[in-house]
Structure formats: C-alpha cells, structure tokens
C-alpha atoms as a PDB file:
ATOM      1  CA  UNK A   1      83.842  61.227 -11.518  1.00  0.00           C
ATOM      2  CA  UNK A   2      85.732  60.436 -14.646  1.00  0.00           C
ATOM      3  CA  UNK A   3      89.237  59.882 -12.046  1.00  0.00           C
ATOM      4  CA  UNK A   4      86.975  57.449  -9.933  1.00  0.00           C
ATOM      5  CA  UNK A   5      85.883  55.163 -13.047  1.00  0.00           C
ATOM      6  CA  UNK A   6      90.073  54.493 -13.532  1.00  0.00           C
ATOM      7  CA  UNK A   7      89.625  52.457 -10.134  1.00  0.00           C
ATOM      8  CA  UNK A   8      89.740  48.721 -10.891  1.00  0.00           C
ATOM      9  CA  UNK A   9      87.671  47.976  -7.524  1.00  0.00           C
ATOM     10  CA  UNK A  10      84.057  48.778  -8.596  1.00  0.00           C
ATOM     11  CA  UNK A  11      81.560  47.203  -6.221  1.00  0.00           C
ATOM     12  CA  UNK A  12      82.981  45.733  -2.848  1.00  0.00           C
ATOM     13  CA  UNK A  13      80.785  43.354  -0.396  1.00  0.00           C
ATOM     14  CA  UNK A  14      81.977  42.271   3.145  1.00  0.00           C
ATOM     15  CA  UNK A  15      80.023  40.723   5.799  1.00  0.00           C
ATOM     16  CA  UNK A  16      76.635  40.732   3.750  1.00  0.00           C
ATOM     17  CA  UNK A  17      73.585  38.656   5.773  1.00  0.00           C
ATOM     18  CA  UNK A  18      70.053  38.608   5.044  1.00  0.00           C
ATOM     19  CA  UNK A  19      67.412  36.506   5.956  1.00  0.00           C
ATOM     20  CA  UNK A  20      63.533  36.165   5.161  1.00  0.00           C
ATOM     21  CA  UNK A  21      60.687  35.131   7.274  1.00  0.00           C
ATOM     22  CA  UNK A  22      63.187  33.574   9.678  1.00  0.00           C
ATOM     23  CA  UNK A  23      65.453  32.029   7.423  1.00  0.00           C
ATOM     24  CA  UNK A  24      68.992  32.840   6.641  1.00  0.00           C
ATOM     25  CA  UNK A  25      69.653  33.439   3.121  1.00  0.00           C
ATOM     26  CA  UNK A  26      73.488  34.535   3.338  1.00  0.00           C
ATOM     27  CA  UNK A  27      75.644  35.708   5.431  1.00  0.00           C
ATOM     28  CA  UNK A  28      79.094  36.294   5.858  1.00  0.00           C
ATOM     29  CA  UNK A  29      79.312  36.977   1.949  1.00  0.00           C
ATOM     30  CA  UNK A  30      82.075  38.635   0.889  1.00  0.00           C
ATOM     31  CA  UNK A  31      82.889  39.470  -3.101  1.00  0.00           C
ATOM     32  CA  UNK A  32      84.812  42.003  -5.109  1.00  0.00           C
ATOM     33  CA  UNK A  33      83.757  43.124  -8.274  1.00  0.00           C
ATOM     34  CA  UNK A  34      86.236  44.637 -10.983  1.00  0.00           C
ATOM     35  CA  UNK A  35      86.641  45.569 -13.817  1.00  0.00           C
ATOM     36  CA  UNK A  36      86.379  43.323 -17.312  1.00  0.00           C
ATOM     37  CA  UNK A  37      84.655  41.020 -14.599  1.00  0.00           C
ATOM     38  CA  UNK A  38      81.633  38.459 -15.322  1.00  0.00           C
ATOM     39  CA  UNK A  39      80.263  37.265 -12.049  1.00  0.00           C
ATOM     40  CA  UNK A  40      77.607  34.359 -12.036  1.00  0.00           C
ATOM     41  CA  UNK A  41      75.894  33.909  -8.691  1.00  0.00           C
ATOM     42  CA  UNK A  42      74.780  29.992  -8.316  1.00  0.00           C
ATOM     43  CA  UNK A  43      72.974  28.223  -6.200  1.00  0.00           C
ATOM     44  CA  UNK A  44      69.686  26.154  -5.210  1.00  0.00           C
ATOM     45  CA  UNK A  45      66.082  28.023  -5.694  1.00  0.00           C
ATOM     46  CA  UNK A  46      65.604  29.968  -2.708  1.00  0.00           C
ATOM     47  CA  UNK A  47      68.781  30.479  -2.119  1.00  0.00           C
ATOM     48  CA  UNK A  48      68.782  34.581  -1.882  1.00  0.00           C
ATOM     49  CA  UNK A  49      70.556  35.045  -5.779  1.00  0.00           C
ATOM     50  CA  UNK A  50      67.481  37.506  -6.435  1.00  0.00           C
ATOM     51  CA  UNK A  51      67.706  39.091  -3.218  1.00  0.00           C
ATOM     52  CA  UNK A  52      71.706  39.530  -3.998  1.00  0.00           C
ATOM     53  CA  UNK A  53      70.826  41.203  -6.856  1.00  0.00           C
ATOM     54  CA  UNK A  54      68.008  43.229  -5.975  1.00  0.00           C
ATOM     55  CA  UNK A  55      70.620  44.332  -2.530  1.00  0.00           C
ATOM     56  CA  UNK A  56      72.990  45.442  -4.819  1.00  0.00           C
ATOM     57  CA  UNK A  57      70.441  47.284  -6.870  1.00  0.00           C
ATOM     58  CA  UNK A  58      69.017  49.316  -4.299  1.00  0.00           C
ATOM     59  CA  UNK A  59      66.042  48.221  -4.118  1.00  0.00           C
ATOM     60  CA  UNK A  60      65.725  45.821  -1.063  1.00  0.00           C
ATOM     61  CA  UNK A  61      67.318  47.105   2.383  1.00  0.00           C
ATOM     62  CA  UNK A  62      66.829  44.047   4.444  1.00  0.00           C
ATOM     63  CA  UNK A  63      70.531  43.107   4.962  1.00  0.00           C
ATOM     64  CA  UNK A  64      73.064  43.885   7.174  1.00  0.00           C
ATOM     65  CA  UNK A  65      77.168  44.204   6.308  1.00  0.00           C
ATOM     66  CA  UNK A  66      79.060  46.680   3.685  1.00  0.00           C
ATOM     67  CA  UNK A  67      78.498  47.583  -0.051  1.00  0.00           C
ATOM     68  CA  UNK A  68      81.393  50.257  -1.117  1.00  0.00           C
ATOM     69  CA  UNK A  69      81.098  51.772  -4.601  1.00  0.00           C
ATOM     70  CA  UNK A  70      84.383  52.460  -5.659  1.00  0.00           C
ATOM     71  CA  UNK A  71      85.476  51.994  -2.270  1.00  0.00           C
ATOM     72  CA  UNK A  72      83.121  54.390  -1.030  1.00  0.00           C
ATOM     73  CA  UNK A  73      80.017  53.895   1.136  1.00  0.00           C
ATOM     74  CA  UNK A  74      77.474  52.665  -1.377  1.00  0.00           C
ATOM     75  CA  UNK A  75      74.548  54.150   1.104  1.00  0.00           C
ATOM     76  CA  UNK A  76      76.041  57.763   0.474  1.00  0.00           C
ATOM     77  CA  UNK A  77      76.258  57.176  -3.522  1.00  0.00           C
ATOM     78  CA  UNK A  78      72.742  55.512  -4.619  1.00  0.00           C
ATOM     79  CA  UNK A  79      72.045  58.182  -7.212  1.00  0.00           C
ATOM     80  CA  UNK A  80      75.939  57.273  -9.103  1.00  0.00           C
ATOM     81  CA  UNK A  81      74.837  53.130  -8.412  1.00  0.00           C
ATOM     82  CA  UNK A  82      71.280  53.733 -10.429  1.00  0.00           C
ATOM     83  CA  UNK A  83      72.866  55.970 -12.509  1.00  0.00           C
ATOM     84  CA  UNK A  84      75.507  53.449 -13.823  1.00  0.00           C
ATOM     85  CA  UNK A  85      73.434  50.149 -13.500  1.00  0.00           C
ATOM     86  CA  UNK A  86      70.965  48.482 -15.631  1.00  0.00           C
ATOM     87  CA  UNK A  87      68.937  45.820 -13.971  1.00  0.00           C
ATOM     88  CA  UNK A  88      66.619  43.062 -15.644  1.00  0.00           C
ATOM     89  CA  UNK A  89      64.733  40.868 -13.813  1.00  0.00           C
ATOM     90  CA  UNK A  90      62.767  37.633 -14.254  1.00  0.00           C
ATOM     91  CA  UNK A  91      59.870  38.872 -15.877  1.00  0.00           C
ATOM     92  CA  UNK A  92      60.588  39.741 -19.629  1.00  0.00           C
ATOM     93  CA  UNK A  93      60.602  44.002 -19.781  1.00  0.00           C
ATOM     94  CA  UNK A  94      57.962  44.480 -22.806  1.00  0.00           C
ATOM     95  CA  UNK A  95      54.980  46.166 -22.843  1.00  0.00           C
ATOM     96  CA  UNK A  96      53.147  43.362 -25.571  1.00  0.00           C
ATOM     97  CA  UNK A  97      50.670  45.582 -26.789  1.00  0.00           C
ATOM     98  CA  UNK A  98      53.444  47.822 -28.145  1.00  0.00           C
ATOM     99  CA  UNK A  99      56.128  46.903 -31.048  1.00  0.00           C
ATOM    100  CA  UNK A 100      60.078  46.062 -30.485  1.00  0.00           C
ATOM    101  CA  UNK A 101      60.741  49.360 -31.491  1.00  0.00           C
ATOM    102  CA  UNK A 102      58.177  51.484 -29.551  1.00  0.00           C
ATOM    103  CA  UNK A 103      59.372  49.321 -26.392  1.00  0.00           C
ATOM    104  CA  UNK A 104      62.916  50.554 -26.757  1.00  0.00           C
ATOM    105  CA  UNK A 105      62.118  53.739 -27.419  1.00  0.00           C
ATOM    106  CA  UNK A 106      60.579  54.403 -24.571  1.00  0.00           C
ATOM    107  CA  UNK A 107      62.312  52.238 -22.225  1.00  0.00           C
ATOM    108  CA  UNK A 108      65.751  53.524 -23.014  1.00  0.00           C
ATOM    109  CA  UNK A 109      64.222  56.709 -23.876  1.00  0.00           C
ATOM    110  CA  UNK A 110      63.611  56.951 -19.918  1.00  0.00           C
ATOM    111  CA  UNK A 111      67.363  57.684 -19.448  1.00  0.00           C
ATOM    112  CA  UNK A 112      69.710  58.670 -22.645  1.00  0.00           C
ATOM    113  CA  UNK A 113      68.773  59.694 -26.431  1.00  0.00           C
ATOM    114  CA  UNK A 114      68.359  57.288 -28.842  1.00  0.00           C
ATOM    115  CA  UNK A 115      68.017  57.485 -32.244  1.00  0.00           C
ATOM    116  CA  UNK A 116      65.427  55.307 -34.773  1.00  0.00           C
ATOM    117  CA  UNK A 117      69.140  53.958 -36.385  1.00  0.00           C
ATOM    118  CA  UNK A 118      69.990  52.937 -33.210  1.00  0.00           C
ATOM    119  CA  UNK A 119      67.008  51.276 -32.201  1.00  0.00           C
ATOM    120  CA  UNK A 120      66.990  49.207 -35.568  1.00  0.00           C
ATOM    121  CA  UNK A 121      70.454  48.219 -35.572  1.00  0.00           C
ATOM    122  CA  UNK A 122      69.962  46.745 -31.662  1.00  0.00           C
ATOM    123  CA  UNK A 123      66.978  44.892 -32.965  1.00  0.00           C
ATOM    124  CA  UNK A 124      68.896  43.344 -35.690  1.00  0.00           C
ATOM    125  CA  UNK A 125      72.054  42.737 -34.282  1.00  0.00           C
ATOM    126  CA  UNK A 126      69.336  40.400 -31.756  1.00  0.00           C
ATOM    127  CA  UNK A 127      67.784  38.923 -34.490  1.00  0.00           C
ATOM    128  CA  UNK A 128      64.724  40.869 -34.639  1.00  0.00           C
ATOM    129  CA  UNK A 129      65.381  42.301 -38.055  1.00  0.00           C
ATOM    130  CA  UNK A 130      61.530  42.417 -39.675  1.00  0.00           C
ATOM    131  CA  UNK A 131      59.692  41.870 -36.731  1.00  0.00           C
ATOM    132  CA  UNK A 132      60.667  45.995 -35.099  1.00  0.00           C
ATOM    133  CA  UNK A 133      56.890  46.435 -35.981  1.00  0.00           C
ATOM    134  CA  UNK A 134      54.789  43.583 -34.793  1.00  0.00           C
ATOM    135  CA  UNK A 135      53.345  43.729 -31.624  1.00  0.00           C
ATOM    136  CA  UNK A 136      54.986  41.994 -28.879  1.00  0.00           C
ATOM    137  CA  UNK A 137      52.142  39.385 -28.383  1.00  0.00           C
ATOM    138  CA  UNK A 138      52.738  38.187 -32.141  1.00  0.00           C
ATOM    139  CA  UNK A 139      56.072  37.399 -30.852  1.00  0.00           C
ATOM    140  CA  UNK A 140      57.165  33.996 -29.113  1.00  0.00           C
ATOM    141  CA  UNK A 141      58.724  34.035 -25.774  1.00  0.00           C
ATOM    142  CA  UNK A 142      62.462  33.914 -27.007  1.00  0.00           C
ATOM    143  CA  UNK A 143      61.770  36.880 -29.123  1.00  0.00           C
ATOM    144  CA  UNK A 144      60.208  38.524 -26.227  1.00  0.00           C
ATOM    145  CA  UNK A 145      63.047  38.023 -24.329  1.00  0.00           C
ATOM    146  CA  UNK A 146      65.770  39.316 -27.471  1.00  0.00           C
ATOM    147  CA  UNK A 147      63.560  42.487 -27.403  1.00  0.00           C
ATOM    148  CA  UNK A 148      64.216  43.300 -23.650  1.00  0.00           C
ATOM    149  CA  UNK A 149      67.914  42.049 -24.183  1.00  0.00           C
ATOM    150  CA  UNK A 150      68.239  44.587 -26.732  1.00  0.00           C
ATOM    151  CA  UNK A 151      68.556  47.531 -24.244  1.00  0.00           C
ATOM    152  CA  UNK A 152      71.954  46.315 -23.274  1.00  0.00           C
ATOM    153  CA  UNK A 153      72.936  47.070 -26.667  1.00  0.00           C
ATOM    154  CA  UNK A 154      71.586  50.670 -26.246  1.00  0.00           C
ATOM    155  CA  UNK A 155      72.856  51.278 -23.070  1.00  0.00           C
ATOM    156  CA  UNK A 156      76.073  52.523 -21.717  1.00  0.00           C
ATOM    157  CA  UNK A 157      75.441  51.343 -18.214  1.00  0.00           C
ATOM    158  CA  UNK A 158      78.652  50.396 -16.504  1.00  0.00           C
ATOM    159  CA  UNK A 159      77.379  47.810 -14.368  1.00  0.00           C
ATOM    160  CA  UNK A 160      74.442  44.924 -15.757  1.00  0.00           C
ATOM    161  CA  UNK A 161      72.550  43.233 -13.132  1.00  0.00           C
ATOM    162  CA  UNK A 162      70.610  40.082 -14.670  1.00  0.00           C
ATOM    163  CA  UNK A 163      68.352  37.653 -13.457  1.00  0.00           C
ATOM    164  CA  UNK A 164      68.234  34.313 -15.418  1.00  0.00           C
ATOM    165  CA  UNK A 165      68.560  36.554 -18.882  1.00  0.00           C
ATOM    166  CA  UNK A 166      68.633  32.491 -20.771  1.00  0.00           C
ATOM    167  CA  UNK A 167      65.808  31.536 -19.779  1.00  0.00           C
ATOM    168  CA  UNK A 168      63.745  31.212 -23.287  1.00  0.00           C
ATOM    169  CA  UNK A 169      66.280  31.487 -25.928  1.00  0.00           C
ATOM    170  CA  UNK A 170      67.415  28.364 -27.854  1.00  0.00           C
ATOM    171  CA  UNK A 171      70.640  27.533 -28.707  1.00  0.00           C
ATOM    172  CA  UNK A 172      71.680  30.904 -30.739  1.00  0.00           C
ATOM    173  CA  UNK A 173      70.420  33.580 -28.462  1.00  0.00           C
ATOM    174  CA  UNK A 174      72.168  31.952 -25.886  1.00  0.00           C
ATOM    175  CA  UNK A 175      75.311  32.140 -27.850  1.00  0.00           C
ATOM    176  CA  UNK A 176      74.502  35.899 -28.818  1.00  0.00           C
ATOM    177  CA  UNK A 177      74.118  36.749 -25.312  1.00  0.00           C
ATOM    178  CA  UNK A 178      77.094  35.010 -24.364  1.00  0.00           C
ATOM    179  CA  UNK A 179      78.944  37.147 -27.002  1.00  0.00           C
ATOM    180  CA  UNK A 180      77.266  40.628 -25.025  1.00  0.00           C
ATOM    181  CA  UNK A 181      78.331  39.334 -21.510  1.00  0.00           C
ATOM    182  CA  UNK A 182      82.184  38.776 -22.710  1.00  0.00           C
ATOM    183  CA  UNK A 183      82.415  41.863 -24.730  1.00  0.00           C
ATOM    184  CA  UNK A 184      80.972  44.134 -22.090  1.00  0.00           C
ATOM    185  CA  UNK A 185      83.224  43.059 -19.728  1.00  0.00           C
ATOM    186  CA  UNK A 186      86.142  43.220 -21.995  1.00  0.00           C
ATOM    187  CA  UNK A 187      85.331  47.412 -22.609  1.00  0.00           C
ATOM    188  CA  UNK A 188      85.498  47.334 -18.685  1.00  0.00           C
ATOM    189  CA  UNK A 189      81.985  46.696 -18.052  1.00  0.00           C
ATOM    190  CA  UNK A 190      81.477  44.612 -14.943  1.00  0.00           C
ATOM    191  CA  UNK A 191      78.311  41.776 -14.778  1.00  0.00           C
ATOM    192  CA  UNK A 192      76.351  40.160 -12.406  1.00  0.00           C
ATOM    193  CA  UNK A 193      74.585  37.139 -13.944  1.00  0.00           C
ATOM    194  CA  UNK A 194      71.727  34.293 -12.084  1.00  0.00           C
ATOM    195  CA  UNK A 195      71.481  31.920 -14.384  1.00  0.00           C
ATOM    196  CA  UNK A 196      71.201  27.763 -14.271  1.00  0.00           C
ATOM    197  CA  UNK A 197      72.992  27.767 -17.556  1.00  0.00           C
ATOM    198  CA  UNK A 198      76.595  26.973 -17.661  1.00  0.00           C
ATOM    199  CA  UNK A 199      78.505  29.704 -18.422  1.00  0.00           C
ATOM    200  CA  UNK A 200      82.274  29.656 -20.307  1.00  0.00           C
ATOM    201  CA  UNK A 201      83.609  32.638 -20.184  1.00  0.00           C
ATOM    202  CA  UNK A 202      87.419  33.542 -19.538  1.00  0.00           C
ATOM    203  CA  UNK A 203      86.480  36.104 -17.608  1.00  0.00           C
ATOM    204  CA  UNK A 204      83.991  34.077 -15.077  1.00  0.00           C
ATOM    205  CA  UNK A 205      84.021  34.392 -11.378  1.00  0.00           C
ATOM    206  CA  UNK A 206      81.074  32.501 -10.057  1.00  0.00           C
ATOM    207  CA  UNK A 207      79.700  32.967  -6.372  1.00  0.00           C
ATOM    208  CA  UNK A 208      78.060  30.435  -4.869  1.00  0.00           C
ATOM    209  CA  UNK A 209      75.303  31.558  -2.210  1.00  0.00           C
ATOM    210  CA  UNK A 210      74.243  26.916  -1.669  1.00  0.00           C
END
C-alpha cells in the first residue's frame, strides 16, 4: 500500500452520469484528481455537486461511468476509499449537548487515537481556545462550524471531501480554513471542496457541473 500512495493519479472519473427523478444531473464528467490538488466543484443549486461528492464517497450508487482509485477499480477498493477519506457534509458534525472537546474525542476517536494535547491544540489552533468546555449550544453557528472543522486537524485522511465547509464563518475562519485547504494539499493531500465562496488558491482546479 505504501508503493501505491507514490502514484500521483489518486482518484480518476470518466464518463460519470447521474440523474434524479428524471433529470440529468451530469454526465459525461470526466476529472483527475492528484496529488497537492484542491478541486472546487461549482455550479447552480441543484446542480448534482452533493451528489458528486456523496458518489465519490461511497455512499450513493445511482450513477453510471468509472471511478479508479489509484488507477484501480474504485468498486473493488471501498474499504482503502473510506479508509483514506474524511467527508463533511452540510449539516455542522456536533453533537450540541456535548463540549468541543468531548465531540472530538469521540468523533475522531471512531477511527485513530487521540490524545487530550491533541484535542486542545486543534481547538486552539481554530480559535476555540476557552470555549473546549462549553456545550455546543452556548456556541454560535461559526463556532459550531470551527469545532467540526477541527477534525481535519486531527486527521490524517488522505483525501477531504467537503460540502460548503464556509458557510458560517466570518472573515477569519474563512481565511484559517483557506490556510488548511492549501497546506493539506501541499503535504500531498488531495481536496474536494462545494463551496459559493471564491476560492484563491495556487493549487485550484475548479469543475464546473452548470
């Protein structure tokens, strides 16, 4: 596995088409996704950017065409994908009842060890430093959302999958997050972003679905 991860060519797409209740979303999409690689899917609401990202997840089947995972069948390597992925949604990922730090721990508890350290240091590098134990609901929505950010700095997923991640922050989480989408993809990471923000980011490939 550790001679497969030196392949630039991480997740491959050719052909993809999917349509809902009668309605063609994409097709003929076709995308490669490398290494050091930020790619922002655009276009209009209901356009199928969830869908895209939810397809490459795993977790929606509805499509037709080829996904290769390092140039390998992506249907014969699912575990390796969910393995190496971590996926955030729209809704923010806190439990509100619970405290920053009891949400991390048990969120990225769920698949590597994690340390208290650890936890705190995420939290402040977001800007969370005082508030790792209030409960979530004391929290505004920005903070919310810097709290479910904050897994990305605790985990060593290869490839991010996020859906509008901006949406709530003002003007200096979006700048922090920025600073997590470039970095990650300069240590080789590889991102797929939705977001109705404009992006500036050397390493920026955007993919327009209309």
């Amino acid at each position: 596995m550790a001679q497969e991860r030196e392949i630039q060519n991480v997740l491959q797409a050719e052909n993809l088409f999917c349509e809902r209740d009668n309605r063609v979303l994409f097709k003929d999409l076709n995308f490669t996704a490398h290494r050091g690689q930020v790619i922002q899917i655009k276009g209009s609401n209901g356009s199928g950017k969830t869908t895209l990202l939810r397809i490459l997840c795993g977790l929606n089947d509805a499509f037709r065409g080829e996904l290769t995972w390092f140039s390998k069948p992506i249907q014969d390597h699912w575990e390796d994908v969910r393995s190496s992925l971590i996926y955030m949604g729209h809704r923010v990922g806190v439990n509100k009842v619970l405290t920053p730090h009891e949400n991390l721990r048990w969120s990225v508890g769920l698949s590597t060890s994690v340390i208290n350290e650890q936890i705190d240091h995420a939290l402040g590098e977001m800007g969370l430093r005082g508030f790792e134990d209030s409960q979530c609901f004391t929290l505004s929505a920005g903070q919310q959302q810097r709290v479910s950010l904050s897994r990305l700095l605790l985990n060593k997923s290869l490839l991010w999958v996020l859906d509008e991640p901006f949406t709530t922050l003002d003007q200096e989480g979006v700048n922090l997050l920025e600073r997590l989408l470039s970095q990650h993809a300069n240590k080789g990471g590889v991102v797929f972003v939705t977001t109705h923000h404009e992006l500036l980011l050397p390493n920026l490939t955007l993919l327009d679905l209309g």
